[in-house]
PDB file of N, CA and C in Angstrom:
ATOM      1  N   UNK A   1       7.126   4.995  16.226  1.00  0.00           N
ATOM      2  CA  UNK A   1       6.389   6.238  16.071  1.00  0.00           C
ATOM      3  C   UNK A   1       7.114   7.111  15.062  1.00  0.00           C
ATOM      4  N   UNK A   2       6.139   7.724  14.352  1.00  0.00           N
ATOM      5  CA  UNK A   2       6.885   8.500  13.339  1.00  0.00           C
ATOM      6  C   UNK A   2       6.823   9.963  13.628  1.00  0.00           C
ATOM      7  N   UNK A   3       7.692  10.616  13.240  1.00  0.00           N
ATOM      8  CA  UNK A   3       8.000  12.465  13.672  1.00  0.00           C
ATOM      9  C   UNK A   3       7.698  12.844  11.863  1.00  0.00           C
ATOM     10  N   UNK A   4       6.808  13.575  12.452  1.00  0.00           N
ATOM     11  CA  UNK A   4       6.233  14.885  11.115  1.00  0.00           C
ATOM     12  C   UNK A   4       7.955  15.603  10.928  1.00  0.00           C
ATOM     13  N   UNK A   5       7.416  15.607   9.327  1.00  0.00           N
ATOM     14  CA  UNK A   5       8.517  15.989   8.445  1.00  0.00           C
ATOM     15  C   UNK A   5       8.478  17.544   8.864  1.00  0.00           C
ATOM     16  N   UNK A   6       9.564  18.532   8.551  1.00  0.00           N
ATOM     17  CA  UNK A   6       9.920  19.758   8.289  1.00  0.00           C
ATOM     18  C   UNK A   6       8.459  20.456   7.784  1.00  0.00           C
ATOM     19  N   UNK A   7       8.128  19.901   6.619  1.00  0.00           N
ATOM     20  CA  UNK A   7       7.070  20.636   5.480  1.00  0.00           C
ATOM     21  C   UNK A   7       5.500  20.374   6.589  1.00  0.00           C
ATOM     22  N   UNK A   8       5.550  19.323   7.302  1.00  0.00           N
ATOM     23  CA  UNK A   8       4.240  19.229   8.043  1.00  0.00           C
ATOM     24  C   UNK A   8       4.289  20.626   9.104  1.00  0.00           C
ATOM     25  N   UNK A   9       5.584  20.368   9.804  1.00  0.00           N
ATOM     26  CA  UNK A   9       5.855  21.735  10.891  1.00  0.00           C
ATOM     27  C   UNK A   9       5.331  22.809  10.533  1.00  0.00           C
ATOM     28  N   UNK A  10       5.768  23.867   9.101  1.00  0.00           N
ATOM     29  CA  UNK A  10       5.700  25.001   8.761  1.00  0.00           C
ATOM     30  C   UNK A  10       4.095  25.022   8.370  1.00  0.00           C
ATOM     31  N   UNK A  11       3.664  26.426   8.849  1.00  0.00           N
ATOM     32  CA  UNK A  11       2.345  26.846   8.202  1.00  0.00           C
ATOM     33  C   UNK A  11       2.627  26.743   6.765  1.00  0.00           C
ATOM     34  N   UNK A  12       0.800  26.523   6.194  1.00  0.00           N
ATOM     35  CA  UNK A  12       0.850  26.590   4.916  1.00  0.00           C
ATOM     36  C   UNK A  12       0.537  27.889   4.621  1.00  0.00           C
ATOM     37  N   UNK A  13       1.291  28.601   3.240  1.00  0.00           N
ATOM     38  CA  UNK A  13       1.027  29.900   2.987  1.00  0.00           C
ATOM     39  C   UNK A  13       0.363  30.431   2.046  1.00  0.00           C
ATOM     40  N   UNK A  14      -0.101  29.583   1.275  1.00  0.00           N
ATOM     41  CA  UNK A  14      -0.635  29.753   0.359  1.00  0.00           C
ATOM     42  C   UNK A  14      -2.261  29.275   1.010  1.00  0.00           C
ATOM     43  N   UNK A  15      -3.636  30.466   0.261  1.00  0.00           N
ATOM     44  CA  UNK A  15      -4.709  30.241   0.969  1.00  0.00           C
ATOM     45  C   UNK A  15      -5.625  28.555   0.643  1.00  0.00           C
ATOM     46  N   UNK A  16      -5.536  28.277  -0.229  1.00  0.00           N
ATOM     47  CA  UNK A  16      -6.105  26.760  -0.780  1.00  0.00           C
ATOM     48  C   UNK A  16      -5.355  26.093   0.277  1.00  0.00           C
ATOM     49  N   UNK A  17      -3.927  26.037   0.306  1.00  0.00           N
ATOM     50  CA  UNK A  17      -3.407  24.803   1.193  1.00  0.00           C
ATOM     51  C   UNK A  17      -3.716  25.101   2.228  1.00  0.00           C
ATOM     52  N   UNK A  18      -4.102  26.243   3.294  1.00  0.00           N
ATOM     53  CA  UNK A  18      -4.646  26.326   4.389  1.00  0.00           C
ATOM     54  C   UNK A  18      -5.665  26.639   4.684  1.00  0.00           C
ATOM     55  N   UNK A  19      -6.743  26.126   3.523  1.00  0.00           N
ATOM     56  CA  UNK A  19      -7.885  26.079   4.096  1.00  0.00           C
ATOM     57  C   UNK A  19      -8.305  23.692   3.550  1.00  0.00           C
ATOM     58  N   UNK A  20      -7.312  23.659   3.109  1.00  0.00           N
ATOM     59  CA  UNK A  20      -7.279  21.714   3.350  1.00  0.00           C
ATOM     60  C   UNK A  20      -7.269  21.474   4.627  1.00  0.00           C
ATOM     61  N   UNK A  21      -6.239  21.751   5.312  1.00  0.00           N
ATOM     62  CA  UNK A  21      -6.128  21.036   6.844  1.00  0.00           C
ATOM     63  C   UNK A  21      -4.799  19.836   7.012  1.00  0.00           C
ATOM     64  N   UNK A  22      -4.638  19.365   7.852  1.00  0.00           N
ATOM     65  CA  UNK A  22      -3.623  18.395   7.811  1.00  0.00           C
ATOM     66  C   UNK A  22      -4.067  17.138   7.635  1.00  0.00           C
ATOM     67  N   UNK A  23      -2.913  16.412   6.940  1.00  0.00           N
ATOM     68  CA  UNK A  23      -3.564  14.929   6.194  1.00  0.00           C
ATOM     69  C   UNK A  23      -2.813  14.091   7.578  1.00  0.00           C
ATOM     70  N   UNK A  24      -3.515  13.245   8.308  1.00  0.00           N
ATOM     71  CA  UNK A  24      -2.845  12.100   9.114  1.00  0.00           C
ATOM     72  C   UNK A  24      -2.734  11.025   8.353  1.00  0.00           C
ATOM     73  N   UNK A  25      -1.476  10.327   8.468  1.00  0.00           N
ATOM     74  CA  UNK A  25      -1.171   8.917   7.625  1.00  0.00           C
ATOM     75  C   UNK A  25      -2.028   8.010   8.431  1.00  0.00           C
ATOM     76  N   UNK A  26      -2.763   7.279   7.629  1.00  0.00           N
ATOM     77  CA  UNK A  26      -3.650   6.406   8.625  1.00  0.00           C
ATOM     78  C   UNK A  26      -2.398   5.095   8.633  1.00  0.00           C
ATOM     79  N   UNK A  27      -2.699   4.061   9.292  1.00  0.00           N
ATOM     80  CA  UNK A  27      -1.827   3.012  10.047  1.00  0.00           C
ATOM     81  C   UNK A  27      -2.442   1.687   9.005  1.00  0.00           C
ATOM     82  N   UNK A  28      -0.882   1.211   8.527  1.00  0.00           N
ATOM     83  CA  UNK A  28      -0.991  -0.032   7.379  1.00  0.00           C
ATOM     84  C   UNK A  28      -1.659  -1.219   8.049  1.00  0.00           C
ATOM     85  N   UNK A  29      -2.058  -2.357   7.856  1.00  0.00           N
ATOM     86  CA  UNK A  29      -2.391  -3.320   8.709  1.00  0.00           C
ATOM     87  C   UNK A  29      -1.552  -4.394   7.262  1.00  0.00           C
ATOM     88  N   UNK A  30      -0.623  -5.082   8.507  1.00  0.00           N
ATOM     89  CA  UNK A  30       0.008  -6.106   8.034  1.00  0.00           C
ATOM     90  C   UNK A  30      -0.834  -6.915   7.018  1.00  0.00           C
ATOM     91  N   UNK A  31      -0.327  -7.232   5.503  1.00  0.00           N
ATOM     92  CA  UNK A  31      -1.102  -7.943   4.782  1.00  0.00           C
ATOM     93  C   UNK A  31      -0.219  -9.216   4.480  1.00  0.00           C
ATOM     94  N   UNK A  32       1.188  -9.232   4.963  1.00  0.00           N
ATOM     95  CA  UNK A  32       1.794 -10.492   4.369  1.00  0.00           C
ATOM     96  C   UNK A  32       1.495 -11.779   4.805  1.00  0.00           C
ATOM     97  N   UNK A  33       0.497 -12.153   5.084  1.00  0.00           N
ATOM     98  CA  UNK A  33      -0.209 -13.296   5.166  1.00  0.00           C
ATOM     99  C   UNK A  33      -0.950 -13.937   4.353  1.00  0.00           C
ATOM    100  N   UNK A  34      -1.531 -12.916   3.523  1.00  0.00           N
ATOM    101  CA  UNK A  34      -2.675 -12.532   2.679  1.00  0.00           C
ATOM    102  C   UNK A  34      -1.962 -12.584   1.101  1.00  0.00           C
ATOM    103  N   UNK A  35      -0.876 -12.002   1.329  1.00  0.00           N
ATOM    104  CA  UNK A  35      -0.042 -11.610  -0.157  1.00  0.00           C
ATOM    105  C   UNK A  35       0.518 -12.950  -0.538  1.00  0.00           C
ATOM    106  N   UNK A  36       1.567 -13.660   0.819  1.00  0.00           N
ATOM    107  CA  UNK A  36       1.859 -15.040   0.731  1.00  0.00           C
ATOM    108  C   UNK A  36       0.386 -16.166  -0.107  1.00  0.00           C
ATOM    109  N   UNK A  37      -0.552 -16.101   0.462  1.00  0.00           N
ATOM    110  CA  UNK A  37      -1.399 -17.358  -0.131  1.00  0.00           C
ATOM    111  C   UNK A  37      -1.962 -16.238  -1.680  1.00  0.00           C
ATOM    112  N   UNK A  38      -2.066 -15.098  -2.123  1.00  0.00           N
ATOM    113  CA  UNK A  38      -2.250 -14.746  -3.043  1.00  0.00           C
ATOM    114  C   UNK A  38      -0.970 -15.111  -4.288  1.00  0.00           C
ATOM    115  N   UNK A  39      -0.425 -15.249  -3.650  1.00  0.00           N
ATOM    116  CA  UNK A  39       0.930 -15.726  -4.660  1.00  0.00           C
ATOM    117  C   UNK A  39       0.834 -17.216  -4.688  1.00  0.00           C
ATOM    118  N   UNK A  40       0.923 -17.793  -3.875  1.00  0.00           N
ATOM    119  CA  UNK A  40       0.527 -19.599  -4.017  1.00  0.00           C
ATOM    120  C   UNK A  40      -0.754 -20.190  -4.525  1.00  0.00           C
ATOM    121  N   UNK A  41      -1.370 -19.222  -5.103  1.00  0.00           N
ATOM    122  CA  UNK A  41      -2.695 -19.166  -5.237  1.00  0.00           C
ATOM    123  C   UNK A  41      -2.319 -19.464  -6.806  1.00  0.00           C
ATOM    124  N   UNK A  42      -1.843 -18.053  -7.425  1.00  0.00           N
ATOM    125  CA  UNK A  42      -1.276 -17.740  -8.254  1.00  0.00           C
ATOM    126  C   UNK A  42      -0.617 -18.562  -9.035  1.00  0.00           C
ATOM    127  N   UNK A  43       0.602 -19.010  -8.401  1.00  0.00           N
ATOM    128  CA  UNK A  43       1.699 -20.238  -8.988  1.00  0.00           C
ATOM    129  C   UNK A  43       1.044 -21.304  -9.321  1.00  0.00           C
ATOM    130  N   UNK A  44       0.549 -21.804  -8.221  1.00  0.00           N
ATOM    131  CA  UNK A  44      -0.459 -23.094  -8.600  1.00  0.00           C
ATOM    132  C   UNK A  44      -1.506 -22.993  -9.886  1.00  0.00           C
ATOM    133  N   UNK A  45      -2.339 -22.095  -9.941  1.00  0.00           N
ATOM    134  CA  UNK A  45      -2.991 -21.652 -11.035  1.00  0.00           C
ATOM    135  C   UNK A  45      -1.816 -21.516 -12.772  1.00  0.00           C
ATOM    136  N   UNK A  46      -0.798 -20.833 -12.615  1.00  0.00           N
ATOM    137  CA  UNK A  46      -0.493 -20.972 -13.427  1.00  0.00           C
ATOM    138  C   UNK A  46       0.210 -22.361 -13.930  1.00  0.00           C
ATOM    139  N   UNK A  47       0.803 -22.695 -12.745  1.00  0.00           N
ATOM    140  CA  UNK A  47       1.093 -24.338 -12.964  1.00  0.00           C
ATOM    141  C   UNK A  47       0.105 -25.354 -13.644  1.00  0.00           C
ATOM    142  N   UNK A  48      -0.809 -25.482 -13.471  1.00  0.00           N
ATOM    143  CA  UNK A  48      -1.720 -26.267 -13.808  1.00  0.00           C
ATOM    144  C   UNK A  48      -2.167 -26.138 -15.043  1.00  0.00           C
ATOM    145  N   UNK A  49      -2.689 -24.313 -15.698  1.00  0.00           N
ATOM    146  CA  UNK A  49      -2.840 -24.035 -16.857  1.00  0.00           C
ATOM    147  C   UNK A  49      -1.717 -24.527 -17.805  1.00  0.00           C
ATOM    148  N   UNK A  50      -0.331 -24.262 -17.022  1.00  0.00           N
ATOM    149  CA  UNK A  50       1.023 -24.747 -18.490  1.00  0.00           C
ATOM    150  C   UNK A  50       1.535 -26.167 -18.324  1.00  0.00           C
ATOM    151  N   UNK A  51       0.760 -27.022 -17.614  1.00  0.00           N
ATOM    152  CA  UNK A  51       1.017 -28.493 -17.356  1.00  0.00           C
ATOM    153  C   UNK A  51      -0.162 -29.177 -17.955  1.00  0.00           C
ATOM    154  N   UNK A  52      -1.821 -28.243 -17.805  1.00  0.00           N
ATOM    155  CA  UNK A  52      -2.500 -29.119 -19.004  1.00  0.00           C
ATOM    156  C   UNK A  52      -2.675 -28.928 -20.392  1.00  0.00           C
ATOM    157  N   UNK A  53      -1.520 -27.797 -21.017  1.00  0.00           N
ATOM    158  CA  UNK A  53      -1.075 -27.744 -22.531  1.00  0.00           C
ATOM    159  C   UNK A  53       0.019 -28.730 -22.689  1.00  0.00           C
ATOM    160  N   UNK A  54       0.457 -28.891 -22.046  1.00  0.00           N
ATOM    161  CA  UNK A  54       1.591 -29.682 -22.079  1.00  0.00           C
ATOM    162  C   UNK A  54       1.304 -30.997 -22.494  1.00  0.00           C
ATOM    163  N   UNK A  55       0.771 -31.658 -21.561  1.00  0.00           N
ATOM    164  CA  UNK A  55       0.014 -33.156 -21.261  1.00  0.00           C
ATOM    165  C   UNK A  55      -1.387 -33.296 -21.927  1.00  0.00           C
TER     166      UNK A  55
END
C-alpha cells in the first residue's frame, strides 16, 4: 500500500488547482508476460530478416 506524498496532504492554494480535485494513481496490471513474448517475437523476427540477407 502506498502513503500519499506531503504535496497530496496539503490543500491546494491556488484556485485552478482546487477546483481539479485529487488525481488517484490507478493500479498497474502486471504486463511481464506479455513484454517477455513481445521481445521473442521481436528477436526472432529480426533473426530471420538478417539470416535471409545473409543466405
Amino acid at each position: 500500500m502506498q502513503t500519499p506524498t506531503a504535496a497530496a496532504l496539503t490543500p491546494s492554494r491556488h484556485p485552478f488547482r482546487r477546483s481539479l480535485g485529487v488525481v488517484q494513481e490507478e493500479a498497474r496490471e502486471r504486463r511481464e508476460e506479455h513484454d517477455l513474448k513481445l521481445f521473442v517475437l521481436s528477436f526472432t523476427a529480426f533473426f530471420v530478416c538478417i539470416y535471409s540477407f545473409i543466405f
